[in-house]
Protein backbone atom coordinates (compact mmCIF):
# COMPACT_ATOMS: atom_id res chain seq x y z
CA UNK A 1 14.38 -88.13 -33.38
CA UNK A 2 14.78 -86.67 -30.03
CA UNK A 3 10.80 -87.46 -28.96
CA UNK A 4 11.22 -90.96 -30.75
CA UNK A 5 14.31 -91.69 -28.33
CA UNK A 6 12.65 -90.59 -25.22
CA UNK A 7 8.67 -92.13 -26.01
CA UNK A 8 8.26 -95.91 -26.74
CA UNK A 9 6.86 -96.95 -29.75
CA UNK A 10 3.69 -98.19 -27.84
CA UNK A 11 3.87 -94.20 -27.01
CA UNK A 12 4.04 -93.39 -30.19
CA UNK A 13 1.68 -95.74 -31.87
CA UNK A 14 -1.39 -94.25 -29.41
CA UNK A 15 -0.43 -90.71 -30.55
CA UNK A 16 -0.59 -91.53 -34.58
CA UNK A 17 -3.79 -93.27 -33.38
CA UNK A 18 -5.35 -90.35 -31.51
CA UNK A 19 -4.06 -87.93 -34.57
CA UNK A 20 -6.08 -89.75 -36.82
CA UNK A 21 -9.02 -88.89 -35.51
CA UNK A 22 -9.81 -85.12 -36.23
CA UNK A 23 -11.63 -84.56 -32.92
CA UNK A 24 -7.75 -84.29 -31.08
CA UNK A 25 -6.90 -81.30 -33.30
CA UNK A 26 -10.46 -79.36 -33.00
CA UNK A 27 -9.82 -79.96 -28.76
CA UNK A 28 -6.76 -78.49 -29.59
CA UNK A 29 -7.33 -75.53 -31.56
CA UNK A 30 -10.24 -74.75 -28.60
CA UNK A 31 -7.46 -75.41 -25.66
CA UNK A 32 -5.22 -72.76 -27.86
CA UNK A 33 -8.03 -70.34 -28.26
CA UNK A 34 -8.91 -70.74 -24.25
CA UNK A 35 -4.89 -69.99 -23.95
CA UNK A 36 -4.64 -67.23 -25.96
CA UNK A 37 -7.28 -65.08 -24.48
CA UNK A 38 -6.25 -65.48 -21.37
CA UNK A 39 -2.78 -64.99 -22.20
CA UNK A 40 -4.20 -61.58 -23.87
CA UNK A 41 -6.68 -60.60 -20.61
CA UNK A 42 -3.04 -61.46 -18.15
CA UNK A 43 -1.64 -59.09 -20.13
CA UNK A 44 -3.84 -56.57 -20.20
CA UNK A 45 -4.69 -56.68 -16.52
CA UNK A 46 -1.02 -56.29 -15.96
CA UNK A 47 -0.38 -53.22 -18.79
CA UNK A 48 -3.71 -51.78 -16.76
CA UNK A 49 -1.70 -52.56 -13.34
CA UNK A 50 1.30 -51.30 -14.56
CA UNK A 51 -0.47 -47.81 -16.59
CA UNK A 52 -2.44 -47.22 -12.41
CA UNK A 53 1.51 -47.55 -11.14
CA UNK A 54 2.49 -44.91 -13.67
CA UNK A 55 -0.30 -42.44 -12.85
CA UNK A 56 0.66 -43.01 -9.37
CA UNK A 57 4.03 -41.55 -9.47
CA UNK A 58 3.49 -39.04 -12.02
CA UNK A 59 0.53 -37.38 -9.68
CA UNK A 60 3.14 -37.97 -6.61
CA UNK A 61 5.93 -35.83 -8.41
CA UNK A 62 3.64 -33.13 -9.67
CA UNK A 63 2.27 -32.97 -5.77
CA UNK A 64 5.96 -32.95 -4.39
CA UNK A 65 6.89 -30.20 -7.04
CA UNK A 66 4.10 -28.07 -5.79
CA UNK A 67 4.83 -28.31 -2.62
CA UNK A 68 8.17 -27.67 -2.75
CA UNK A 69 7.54 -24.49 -4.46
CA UNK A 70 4.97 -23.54 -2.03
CA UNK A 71 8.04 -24.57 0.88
CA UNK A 72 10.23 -22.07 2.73
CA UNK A 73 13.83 -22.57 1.68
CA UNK A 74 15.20 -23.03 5.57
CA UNK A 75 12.08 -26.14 5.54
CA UNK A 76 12.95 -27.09 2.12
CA UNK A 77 16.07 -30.07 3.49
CA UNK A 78 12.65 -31.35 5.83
CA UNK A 79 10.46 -31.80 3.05
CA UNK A 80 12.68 -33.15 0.66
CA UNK A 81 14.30 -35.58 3.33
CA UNK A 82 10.17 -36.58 3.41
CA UNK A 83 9.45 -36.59 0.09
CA UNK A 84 11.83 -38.87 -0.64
CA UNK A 85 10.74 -41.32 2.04
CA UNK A 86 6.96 -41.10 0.65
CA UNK A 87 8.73 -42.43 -3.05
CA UNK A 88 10.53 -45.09 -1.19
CA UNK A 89 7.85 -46.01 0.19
CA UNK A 90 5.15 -45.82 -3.28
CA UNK A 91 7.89 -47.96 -4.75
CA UNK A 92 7.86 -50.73 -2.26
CA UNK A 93 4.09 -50.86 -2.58
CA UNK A 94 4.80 -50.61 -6.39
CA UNK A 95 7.25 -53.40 -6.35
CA UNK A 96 5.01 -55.41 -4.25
CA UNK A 97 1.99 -55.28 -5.74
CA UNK A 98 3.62 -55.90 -9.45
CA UNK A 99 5.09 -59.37 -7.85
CA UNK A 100 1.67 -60.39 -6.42
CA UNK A 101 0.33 -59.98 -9.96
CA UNK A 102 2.98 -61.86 -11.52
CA UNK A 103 2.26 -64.40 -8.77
CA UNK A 104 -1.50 -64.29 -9.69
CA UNK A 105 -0.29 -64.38 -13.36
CA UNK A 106 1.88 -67.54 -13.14
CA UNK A 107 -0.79 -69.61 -10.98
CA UNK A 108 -3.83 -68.67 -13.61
CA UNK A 109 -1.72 -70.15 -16.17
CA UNK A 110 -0.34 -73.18 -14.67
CA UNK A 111 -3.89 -73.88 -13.98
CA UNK A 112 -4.49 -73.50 -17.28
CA UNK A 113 -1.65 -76.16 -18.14
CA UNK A 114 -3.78 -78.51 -15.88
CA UNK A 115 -6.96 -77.83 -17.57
CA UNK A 116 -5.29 -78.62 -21.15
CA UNK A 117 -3.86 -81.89 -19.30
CA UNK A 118 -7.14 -82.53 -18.48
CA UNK A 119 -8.90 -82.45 -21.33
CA UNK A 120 -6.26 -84.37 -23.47
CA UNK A 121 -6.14 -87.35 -21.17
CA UNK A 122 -9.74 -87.21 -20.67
CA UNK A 123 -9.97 -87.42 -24.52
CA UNK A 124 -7.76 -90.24 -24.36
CA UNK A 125 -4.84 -88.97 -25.51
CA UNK A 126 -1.66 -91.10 -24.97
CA UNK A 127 0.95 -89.68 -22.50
CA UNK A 128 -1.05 -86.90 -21.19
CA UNK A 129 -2.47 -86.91 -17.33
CA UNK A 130 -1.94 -84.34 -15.27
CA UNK A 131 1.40 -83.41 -13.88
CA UNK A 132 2.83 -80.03 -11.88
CA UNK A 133 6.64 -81.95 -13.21
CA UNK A 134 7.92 -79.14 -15.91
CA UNK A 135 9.60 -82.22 -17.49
């Protein structure tokens, strides 16, 4: 009741129209498809992102450990003291590089919003053009 308050009926009418017609639902299992799998290969890009930033630190600690063992204890304040800038640093390139892929992440799928607006209005579905308006 919600939709039916904020769509006319002329609205309305086009959609039962365009649902008639089968070929609206096969273009929109194949737009859900296209979404899902790239939905799936964001995700794994960013689980394969995220796994590299794991590694990353894990091979930084084990080479700080080392070294420290390796350190004279008088030297030991120095290294740590740069040690602990090197993390600071690894996490700022960490932190930085995760937000340009959720950057890349957002923009591949809003362009995927504008594909499926597309298609729809190009298949002459009522109420659909192409909009960057979330409402």
């Amino acid at each position: 009741s919600s939709c039916q308050q904020r769509l006319s009926y002329m609205t309305l009418s086009d959609l039962a129209l365009a649902l008639l017609d089968g070929t609206v639902f096969e273009i929109v299992q194949g737009l859900l498809e296209i979404q899902h799998l790239t939905e799936k290969n964001l995700y794994s890009q960013r689980l394969q992102l995220h796994s590299e930033h794991r590694g990353m630190k894990q091979e930084l600690f084990h080479r700080h450990k080392e070294a420290q063992q390796c350190c004279r204890p008088h030297n030991l304040p120095l290294l740590r003291a740069a040690q602990q800038r090197e993390m600071e640093a690894v996490e700022q390139r960490i932190r930085e590089e995760q937000r340009m892929m959720d950057e890349k992440i957002v923009l591949e799928l809003d362009q995927k919003v504008i594909d499926q607006q597309s298609t729809l209005e190009k298949a002459g579905v009522s109420g659909f053009y192409i909009t960057t308006n979330p409402q």
